[in-house]
N, C-alpha and C. Protein backbone atom coordinates (compact mmCIF):
# COMPACT_ATOMS: atom_id res chain seq x y z
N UNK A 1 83.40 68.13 -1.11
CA UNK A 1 82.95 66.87 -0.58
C UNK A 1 81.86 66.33 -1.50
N UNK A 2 82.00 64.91 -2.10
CA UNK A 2 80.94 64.40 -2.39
C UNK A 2 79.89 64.32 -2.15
N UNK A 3 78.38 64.27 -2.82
CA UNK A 3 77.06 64.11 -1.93
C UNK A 3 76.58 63.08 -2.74
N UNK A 4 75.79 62.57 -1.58
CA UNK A 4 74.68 61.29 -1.97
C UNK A 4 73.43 61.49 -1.99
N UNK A 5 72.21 61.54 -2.69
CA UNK A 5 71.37 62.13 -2.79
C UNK A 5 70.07 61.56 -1.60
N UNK A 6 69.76 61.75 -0.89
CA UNK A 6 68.57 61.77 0.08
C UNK A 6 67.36 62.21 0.63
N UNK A 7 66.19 61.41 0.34
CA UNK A 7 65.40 62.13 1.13
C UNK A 7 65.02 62.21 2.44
N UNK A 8 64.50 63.16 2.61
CA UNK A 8 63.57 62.83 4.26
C UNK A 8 62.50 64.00 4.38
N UNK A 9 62.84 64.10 5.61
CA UNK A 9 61.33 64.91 6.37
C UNK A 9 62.17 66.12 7.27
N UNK A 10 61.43 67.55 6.49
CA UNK A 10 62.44 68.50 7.14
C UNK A 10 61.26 69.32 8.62
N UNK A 11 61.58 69.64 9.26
CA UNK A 11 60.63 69.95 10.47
C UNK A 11 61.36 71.71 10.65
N UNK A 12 60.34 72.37 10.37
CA UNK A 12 60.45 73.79 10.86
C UNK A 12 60.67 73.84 12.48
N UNK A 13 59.53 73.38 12.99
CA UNK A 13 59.24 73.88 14.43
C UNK A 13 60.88 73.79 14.79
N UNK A 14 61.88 72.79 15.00
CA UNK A 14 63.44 72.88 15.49
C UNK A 14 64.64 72.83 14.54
N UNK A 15 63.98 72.75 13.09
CA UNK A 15 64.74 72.70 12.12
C UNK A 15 65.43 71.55 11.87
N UNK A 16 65.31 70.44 12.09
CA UNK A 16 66.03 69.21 12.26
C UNK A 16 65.59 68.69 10.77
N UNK A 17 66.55 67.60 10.30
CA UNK A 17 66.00 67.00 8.66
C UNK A 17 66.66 65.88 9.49
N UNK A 18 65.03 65.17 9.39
CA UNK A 18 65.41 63.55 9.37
C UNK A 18 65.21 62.52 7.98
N UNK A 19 66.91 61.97 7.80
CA UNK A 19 66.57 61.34 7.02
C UNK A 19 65.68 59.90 6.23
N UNK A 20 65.30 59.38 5.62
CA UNK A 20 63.94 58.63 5.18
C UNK A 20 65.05 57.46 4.62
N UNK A 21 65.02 57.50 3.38
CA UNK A 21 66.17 56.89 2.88
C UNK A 21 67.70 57.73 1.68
N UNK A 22 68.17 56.84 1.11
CA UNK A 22 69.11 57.16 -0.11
C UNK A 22 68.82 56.71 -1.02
N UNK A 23 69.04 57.19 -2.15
CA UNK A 23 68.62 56.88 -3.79
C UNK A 23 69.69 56.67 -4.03
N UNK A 24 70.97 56.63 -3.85
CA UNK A 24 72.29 55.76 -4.27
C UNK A 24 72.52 56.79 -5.47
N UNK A 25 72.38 57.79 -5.84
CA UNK A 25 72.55 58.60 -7.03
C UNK A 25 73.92 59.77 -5.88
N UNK A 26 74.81 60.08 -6.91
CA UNK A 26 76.23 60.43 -6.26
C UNK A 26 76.51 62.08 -6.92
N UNK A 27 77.18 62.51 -6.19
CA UNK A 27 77.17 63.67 -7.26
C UNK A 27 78.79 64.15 -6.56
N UNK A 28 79.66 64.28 -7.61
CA UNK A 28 80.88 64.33 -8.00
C UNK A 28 81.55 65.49 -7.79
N UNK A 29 82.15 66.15 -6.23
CA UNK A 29 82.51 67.72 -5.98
C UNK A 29 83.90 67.96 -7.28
N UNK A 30 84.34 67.20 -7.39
CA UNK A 30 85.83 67.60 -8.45
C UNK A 30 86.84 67.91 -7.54
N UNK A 31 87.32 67.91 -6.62
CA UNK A 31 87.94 68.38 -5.58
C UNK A 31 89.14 67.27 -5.63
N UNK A 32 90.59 67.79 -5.65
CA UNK A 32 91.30 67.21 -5.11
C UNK A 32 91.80 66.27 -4.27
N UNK A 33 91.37 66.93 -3.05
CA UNK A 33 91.37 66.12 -1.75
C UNK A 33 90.33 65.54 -1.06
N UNK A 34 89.53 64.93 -1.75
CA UNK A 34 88.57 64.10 -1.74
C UNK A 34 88.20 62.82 -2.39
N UNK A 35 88.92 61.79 -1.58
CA UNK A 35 89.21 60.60 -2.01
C UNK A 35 87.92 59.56 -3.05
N UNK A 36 86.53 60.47 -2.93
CA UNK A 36 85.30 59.50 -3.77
C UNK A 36 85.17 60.40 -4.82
N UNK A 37 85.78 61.63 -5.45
CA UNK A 37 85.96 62.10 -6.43
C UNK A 37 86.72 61.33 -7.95
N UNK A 38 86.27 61.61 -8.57
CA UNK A 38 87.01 61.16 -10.08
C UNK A 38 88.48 61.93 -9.91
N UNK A 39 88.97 63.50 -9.17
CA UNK A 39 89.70 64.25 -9.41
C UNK A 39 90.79 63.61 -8.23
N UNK A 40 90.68 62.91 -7.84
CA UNK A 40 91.79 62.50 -6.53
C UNK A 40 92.88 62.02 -6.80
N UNK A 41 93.80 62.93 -5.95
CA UNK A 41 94.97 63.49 -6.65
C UNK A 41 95.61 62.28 -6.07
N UNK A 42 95.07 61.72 -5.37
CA UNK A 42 96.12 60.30 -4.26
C UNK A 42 95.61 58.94 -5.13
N UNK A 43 95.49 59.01 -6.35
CA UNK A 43 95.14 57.42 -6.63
C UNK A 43 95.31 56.34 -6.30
N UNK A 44 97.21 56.58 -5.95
CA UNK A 44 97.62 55.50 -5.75
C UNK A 44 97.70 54.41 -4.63
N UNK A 45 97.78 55.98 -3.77
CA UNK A 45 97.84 56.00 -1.82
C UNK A 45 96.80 55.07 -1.48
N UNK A 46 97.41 54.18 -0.26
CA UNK A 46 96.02 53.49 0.31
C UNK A 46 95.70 54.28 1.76
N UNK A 47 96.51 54.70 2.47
CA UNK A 47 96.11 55.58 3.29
C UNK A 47 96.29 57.07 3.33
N UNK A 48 95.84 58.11 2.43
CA UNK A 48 95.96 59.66 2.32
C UNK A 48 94.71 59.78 3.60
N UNK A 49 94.61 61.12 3.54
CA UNK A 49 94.19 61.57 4.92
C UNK A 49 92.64 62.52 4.06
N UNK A 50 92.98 62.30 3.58
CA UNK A 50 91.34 62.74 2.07
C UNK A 50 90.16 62.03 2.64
N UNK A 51 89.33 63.06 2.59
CA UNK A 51 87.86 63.04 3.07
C UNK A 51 87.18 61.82 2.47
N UNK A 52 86.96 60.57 2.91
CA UNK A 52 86.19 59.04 2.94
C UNK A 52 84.82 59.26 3.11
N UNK A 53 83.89 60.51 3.70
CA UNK A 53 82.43 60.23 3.88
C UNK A 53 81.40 61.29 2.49
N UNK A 54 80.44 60.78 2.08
CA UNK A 54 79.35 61.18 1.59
C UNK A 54 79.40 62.28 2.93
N UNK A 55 78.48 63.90 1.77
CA UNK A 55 77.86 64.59 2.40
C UNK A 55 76.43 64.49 1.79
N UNK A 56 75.05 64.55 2.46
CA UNK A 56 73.52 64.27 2.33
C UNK A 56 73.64 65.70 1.08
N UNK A 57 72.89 65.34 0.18
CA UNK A 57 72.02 66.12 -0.89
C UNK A 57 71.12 65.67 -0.58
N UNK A 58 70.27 66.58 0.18
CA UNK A 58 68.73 66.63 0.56
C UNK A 58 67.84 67.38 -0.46
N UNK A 59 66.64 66.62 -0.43
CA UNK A 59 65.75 66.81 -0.81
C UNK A 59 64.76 66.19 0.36
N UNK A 60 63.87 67.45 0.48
CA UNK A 60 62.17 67.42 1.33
C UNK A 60 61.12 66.58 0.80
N UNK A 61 60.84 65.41 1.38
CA UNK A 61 59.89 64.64 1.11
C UNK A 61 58.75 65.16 1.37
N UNK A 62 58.67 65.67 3.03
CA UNK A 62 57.67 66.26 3.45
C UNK A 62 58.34 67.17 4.38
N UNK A 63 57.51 68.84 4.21
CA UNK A 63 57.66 69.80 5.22
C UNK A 63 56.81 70.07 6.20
N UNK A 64 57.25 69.70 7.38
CA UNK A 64 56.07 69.87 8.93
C UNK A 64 56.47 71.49 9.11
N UNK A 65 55.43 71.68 9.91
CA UNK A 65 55.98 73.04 11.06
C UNK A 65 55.65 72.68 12.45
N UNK A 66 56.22 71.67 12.82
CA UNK A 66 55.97 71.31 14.16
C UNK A 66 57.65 70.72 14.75
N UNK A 67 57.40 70.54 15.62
CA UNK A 67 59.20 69.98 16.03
C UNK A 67 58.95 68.36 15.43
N UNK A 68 60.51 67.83 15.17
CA UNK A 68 60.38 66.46 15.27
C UNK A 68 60.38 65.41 16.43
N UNK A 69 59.77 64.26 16.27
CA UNK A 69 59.55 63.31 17.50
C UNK A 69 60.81 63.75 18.38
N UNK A 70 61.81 63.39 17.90
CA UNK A 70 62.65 63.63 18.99
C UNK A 70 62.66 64.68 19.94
N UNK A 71 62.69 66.00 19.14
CA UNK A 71 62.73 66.89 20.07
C UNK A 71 61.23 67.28 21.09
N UNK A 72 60.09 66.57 20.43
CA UNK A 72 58.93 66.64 21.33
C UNK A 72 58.70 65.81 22.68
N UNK A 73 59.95 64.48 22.64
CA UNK A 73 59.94 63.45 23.65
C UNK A 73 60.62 64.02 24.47
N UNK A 74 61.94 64.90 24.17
CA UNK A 74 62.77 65.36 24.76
C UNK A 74 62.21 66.66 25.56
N UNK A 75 61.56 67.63 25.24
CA UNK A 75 60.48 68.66 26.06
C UNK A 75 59.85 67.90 26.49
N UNK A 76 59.35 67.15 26.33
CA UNK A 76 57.79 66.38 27.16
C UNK A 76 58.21 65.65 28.57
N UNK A 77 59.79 65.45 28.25
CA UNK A 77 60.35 64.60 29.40
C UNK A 77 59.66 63.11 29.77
N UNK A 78 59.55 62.85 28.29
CA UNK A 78 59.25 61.43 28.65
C UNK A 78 60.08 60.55 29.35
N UNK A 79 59.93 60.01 30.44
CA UNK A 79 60.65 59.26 31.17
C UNK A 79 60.12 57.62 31.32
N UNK A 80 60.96 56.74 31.75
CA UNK A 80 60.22 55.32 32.08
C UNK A 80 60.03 55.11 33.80
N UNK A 81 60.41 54.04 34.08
CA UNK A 81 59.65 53.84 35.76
C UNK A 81 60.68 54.92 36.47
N UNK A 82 61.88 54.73 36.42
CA UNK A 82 62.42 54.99 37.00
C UNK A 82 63.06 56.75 36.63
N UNK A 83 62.51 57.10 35.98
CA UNK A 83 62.15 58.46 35.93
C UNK A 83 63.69 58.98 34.98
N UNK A 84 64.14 58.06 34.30
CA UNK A 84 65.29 58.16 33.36
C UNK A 84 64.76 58.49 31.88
N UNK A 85 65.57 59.51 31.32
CA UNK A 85 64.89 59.71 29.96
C UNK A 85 64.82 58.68 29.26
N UNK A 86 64.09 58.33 28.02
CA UNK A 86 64.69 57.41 26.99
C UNK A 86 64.71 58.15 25.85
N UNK A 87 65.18 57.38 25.04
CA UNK A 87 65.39 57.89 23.35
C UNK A 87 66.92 58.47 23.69
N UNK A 88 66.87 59.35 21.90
CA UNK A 88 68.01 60.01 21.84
C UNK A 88 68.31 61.30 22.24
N UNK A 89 68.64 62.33 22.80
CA UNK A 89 69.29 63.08 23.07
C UNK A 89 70.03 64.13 22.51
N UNK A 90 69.27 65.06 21.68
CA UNK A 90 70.00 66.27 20.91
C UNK A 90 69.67 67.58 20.89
């Protein structure tokens, strides 16, 4: 699988890497069946069944040892009036 190069912010406390942004820099698996490769064996095909997504090449902007927001809202049970979580959920 192809990767796209990215940074972010990696958090010990739950291990989560949130990403920051992309540097648009690509890096090329050689793989057959992987349609954003130079090596793709389906040139011609407009619909092969070959892997279409970027995988993250991370790089650590910054290393915490604490959990990330999310998972601290999510223990804390932040709720609104009506006593429903908000945010995301993981």
């Amino acid at each position: 699988m192809c990767s796209m190069e990215c940074f972010g912010d990696q958090y010990r406390g739950c291990g989560h890497y949130v990403r920051i942004y992309q540097t648009g820099i690509t890096y090329d698996c050689a793989r057959p069946n992987c349609k954003l490769s130079a090596a793709h064996m389906h040139k011609t095909a407009k619909n092969c069944g070959c892997n279409m997504e970027f995988s993250d090449h991370r790089r650590v902007r910054n290393l915490f040892q604490t959990k990330c927001e999310a998972c601290l809202e999510y223990e804390g049970g932040g709720s609104d009036v009506y006593g429903h979580r908000t945010g995301p959920h993981w």
